[in-house]
C-alpha atoms as a PDB file:
ATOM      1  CA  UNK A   1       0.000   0.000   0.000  1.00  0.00           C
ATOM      2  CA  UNK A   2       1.038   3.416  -0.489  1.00  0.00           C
ATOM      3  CA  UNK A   3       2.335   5.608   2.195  1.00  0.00           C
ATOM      4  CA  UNK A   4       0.202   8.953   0.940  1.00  0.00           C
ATOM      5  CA  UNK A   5       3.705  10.510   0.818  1.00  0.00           C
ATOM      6  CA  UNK A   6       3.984   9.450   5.097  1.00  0.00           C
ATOM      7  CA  UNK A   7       0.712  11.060   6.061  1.00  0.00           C
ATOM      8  CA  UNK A   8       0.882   8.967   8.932  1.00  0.00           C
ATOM      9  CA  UNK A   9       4.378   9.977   9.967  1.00  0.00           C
ATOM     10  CA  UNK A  10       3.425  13.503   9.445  1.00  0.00           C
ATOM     11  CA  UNK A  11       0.260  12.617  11.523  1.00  0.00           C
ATOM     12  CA  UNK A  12       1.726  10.793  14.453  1.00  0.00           C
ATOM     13  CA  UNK A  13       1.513  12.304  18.017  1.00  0.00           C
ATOM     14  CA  UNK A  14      -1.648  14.133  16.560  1.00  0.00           C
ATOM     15  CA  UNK A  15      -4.685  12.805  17.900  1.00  0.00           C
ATOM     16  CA  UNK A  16      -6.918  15.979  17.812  1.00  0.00           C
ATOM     17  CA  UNK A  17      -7.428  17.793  14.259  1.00  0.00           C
ATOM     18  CA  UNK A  18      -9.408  20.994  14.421  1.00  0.00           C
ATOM     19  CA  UNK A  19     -11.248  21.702  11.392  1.00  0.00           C
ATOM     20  CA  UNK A  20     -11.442  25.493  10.843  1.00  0.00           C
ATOM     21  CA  UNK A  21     -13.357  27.481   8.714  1.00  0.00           C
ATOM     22  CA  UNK A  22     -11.861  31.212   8.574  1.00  0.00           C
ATOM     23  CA  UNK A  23     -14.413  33.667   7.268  1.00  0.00           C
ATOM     24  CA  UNK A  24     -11.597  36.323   7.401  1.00  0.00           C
ATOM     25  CA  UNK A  25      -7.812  37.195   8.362  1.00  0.00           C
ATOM     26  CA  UNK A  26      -8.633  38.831  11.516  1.00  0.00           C
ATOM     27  CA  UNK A  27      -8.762  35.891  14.012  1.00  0.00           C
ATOM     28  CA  UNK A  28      -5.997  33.365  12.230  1.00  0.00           C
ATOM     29  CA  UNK A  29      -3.251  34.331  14.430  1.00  0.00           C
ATOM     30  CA  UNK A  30      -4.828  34.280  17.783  1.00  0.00           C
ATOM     31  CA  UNK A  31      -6.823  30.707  16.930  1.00  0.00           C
ATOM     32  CA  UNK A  32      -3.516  29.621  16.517  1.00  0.00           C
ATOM     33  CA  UNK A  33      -2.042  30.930  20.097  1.00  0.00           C
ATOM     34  CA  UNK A  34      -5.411  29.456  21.558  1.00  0.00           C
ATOM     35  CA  UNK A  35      -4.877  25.819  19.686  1.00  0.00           C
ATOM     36  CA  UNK A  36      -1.434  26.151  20.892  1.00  0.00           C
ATOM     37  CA  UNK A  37      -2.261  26.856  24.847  1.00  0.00           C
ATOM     38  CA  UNK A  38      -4.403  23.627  24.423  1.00  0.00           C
ATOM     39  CA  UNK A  39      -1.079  21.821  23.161  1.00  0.00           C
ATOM     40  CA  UNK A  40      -2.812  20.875  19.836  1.00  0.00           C
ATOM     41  CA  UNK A  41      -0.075  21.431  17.031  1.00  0.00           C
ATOM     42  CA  UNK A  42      -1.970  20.970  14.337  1.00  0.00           C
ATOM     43  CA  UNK A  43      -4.779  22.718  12.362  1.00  0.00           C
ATOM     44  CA  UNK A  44      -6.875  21.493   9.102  1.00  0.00           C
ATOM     45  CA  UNK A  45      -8.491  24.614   7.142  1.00  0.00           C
ATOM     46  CA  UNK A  46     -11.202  24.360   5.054  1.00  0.00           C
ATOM     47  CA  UNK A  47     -10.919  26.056   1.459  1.00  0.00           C
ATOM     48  CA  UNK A  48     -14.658  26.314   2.059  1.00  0.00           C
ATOM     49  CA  UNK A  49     -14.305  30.629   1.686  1.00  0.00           C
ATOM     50  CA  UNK A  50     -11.516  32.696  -0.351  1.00  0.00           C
ATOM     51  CA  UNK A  51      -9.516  32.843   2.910  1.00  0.00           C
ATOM     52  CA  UNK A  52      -8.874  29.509   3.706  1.00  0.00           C
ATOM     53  CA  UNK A  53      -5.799  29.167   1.364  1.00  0.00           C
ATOM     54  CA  UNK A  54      -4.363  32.923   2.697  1.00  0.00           C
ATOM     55  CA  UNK A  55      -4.836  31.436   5.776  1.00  0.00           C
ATOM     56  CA  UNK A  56      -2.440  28.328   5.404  1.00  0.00           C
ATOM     57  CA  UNK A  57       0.049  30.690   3.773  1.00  0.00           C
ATOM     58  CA  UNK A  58       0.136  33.164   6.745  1.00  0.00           C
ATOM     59  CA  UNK A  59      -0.054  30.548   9.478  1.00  0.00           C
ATOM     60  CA  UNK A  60       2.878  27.961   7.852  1.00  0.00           C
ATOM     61  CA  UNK A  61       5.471  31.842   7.724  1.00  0.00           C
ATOM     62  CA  UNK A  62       3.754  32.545  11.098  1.00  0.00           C
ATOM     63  CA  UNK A  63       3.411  28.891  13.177  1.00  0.00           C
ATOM     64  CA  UNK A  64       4.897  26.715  10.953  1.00  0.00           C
ATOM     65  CA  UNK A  65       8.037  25.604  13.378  1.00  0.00           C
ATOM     66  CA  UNK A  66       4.885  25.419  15.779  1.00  0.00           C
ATOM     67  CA  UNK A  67       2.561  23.392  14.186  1.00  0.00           C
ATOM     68  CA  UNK A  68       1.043  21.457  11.409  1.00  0.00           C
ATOM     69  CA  UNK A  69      -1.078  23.504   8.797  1.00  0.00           C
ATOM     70  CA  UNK A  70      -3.270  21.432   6.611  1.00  0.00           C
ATOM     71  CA  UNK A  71      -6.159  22.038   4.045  1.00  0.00           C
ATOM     72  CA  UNK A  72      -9.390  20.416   4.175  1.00  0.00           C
ATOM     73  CA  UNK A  73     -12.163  20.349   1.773  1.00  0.00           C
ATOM     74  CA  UNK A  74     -10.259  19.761  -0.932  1.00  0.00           C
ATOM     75  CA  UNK A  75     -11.845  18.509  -3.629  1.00  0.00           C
ATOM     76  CA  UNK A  76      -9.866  19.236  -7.310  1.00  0.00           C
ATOM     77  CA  UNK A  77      -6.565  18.461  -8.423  1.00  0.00           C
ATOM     78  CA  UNK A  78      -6.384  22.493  -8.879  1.00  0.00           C
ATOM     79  CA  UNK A  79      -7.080  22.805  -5.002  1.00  0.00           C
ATOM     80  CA  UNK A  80      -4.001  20.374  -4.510  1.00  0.00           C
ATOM     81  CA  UNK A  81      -1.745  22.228  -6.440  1.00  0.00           C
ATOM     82  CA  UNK A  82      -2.967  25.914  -4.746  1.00  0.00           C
ATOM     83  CA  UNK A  83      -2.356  23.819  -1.176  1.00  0.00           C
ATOM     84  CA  UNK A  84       1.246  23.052  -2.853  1.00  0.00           C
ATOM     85  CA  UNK A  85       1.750  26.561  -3.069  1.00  0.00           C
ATOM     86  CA  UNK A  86       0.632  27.762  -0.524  1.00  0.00           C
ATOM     87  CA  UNK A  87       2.846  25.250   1.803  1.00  0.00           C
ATOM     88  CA  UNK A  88       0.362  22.895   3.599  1.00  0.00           C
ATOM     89  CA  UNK A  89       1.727  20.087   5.362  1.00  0.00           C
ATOM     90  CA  UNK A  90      -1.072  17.919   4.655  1.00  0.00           C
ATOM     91  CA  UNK A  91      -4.324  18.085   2.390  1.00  0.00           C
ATOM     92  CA  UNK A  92      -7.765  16.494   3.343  1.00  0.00           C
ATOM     93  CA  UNK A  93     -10.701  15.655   1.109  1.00  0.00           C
ATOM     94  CA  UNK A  94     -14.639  14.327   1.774  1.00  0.00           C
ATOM     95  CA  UNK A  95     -14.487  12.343  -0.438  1.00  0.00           C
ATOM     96  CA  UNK A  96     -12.570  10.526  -3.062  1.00  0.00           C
ATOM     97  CA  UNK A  97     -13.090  10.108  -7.273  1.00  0.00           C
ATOM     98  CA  UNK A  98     -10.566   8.803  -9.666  1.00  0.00           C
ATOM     99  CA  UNK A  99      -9.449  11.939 -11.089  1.00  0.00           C
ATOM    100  CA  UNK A 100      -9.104  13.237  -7.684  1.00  0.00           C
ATOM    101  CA  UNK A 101      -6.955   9.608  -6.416  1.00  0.00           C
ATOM    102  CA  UNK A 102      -4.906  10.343  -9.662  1.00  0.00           C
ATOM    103  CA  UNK A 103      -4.395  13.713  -8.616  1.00  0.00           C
ATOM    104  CA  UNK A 104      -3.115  12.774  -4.803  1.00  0.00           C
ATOM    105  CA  UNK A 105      -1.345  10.101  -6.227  1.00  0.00           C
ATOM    106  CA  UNK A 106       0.950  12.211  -8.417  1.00  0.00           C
ATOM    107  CA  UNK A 107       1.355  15.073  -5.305  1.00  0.00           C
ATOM    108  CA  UNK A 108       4.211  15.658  -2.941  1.00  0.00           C
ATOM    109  CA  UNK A 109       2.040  16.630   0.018  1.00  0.00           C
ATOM    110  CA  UNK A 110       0.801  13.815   2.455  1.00  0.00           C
ATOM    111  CA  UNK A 111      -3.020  13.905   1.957  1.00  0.00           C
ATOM    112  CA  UNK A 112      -6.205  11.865   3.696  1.00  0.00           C
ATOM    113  CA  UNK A 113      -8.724  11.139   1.150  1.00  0.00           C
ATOM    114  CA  UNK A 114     -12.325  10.645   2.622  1.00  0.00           C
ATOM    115  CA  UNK A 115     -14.742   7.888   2.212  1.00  0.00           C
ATOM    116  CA  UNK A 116     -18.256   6.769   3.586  1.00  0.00           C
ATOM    117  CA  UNK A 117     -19.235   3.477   2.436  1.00  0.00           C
ATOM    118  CA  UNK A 118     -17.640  -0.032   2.437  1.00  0.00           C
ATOM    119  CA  UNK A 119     -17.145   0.159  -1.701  1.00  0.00           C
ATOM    120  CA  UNK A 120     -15.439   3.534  -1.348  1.00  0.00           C
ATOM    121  CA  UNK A 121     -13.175   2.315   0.941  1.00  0.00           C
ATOM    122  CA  UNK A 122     -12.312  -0.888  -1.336  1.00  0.00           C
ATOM    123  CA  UNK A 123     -11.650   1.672  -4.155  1.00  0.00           C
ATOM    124  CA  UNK A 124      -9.270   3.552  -2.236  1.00  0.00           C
ATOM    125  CA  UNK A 125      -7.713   0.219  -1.576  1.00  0.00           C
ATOM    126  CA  UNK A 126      -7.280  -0.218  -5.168  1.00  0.00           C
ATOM    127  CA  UNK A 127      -5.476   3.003  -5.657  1.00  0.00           C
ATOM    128  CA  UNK A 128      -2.934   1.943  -3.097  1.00  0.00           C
ATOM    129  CA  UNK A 129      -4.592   4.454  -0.245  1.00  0.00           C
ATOM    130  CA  UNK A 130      -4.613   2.578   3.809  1.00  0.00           C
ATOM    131  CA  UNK A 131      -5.235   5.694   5.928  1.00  0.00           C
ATOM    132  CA  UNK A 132      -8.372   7.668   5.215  1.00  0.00           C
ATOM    133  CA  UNK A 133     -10.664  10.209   6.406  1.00  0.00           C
ATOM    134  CA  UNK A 134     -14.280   8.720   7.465  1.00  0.00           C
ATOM    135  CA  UNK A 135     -17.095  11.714   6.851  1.00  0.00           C
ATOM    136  CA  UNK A 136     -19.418  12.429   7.530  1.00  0.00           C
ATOM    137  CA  UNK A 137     -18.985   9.887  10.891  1.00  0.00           C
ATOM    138  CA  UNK A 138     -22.135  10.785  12.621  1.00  0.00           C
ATOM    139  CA  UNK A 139     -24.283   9.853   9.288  1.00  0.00           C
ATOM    140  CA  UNK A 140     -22.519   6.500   8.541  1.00  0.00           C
ATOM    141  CA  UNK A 141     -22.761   4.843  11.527  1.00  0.00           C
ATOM    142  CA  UNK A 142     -20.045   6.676  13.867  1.00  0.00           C
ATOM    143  CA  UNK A 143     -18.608   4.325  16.415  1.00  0.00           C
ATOM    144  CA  UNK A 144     -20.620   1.348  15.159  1.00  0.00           C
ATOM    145  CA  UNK A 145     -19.738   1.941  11.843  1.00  0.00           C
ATOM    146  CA  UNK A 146     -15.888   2.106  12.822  1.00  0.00           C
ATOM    147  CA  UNK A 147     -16.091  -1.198  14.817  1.00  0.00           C
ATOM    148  CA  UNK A 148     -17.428  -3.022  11.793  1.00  0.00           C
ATOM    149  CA  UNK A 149     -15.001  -1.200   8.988  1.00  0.00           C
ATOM    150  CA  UNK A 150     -12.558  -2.486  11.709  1.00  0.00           C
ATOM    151  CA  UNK A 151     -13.319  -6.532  11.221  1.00  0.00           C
ATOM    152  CA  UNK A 152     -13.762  -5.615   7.301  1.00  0.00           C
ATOM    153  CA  UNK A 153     -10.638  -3.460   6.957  1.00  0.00           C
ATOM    154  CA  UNK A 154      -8.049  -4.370   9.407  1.00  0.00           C
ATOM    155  CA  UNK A 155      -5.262  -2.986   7.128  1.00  0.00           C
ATOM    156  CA  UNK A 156      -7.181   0.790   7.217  1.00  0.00           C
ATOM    157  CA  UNK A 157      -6.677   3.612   9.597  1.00  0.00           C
ATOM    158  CA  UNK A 158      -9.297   6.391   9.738  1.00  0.00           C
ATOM    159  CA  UNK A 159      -9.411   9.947  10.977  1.00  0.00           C
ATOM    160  CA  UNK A 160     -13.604  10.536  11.135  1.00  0.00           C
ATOM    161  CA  UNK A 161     -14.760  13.978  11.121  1.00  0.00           C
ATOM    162  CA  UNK A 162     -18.453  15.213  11.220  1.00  0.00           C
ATOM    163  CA  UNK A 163     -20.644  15.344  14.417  1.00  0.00           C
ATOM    164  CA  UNK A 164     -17.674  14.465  16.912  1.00  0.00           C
ATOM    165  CA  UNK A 165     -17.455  16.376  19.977  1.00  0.00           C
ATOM    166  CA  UNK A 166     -15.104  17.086  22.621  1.00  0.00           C
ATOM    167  CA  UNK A 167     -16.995  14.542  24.652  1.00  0.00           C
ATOM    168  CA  UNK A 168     -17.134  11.970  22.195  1.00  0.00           C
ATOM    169  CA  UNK A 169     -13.766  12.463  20.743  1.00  0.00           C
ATOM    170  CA  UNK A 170     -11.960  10.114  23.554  1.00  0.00           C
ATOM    171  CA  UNK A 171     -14.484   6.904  22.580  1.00  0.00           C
ATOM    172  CA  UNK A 172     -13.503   7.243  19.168  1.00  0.00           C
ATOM    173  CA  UNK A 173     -10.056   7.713  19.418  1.00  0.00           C
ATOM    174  CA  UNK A 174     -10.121   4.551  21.733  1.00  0.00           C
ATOM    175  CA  UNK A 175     -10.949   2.375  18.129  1.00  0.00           C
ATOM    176  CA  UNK A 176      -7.591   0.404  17.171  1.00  0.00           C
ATOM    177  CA  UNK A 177      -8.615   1.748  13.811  1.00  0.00           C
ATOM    178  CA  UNK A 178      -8.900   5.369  14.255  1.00  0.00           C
ATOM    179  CA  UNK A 179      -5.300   7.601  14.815  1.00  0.00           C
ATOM    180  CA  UNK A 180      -6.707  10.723  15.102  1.00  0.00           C
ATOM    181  CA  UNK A 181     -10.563  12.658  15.422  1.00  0.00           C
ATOM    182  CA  UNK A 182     -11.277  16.025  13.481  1.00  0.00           C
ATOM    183  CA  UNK A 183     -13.552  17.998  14.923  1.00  0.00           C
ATOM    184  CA  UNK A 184     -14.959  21.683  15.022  1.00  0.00           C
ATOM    185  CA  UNK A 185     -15.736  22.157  18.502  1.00  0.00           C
ATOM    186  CA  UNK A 186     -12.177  23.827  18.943  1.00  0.00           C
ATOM    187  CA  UNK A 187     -13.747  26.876  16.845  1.00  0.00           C
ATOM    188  CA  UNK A 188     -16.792  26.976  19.153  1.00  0.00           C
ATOM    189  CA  UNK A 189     -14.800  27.260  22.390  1.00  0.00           C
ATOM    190  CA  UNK A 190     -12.465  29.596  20.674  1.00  0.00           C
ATOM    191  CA  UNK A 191     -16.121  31.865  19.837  1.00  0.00           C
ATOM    192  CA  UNK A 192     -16.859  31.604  23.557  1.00  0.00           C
ATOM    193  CA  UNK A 193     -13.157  33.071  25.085  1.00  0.00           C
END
């Protein structure tokens, strides 16, 4: 299987992945400072608004000895190459389609394709791909769903994101299948300080 250019080295010691969604510049450096008083190192932004990819640029000059700066919501092979250039340790996507695989296949930047279903995850298998993002977790089948991907897929490691909370987040990191949880409630308690 393919090492996703050593997303899990890259990934290792980071259990907790906040996934950000920056709806402008003015907040990026302190969200950083609070992730960091927290001791999480690592960050995934979404490229769901036109600041997302500004955002990984400023925060890999500003944090980058600090902490890992990823992109999520990826979801073209011209969002890979903007993450490229922008100087994202790792890239994140919901999902996963051939000429997105091909894409991440041919990239120098570990990335953590997504999948859902039991036949998604056996085409990711095909293209070589053994750790991978499960989204949305709370729709297919969270824990549960984990447990039994577990028996099915013993070669697989996950990171699920969607509907995991700070509570939750220490049952499902306790799966012998999952390395790490991503999770928005970091941008929540950030809103209430």
């Amino acid at each position: 299987m393919s090492s996703q250019n050593g997303i899990r080295e890259v990934m290792k010691g980071h259990h907790l992945v906040p996934v950000v969604t920056f709806n402008d510049m003015n907040t990026v450096d302190a969200f950083a400072e609070f992730l960091l008083s927290q001791e999480v190192k690592c960050i995934e932004i979404t490229l769901r608004t036109e600041y997302g990819l500004q955002a990984i640029a400023h925060l890999k000059k500003a944090f980058g000895d600090k902490m890992l700066v990823g992109a999520g919501t990826v979801t073209t092979a011209e969002h890979i190459a903007k993450v490229e250039a922008a100087g994202g340790d790792f890239i994140v996507s919901p999902g996963l389609t051939p000429k997105l695989a091909e894409a991440f296949i041919a990239c120098k930047t570990p990335y953590l394709p997504g999948v859902s279903t039991a036949s998604e995850i056996m085409q990711a298998r095909e293209f070589g791909l053994d750790t991978l993002k499960f989204f949305p977790a709370h729709l297919f089948g969270g824990i549960k769903g984990l447990k039994t991907y577990g028996s099915v897929f013993p070669d697989i490691l996950f990171c699920p994101t969607g509907g995991i909370t700070k509570e939750s987040s220490s049952e499902f990191l306790a799966l012998s299948n999952v390395f790490a949880v991503g999770g928005s409630w970091f941008q929540k308690d950030f809103d209430l300080t």
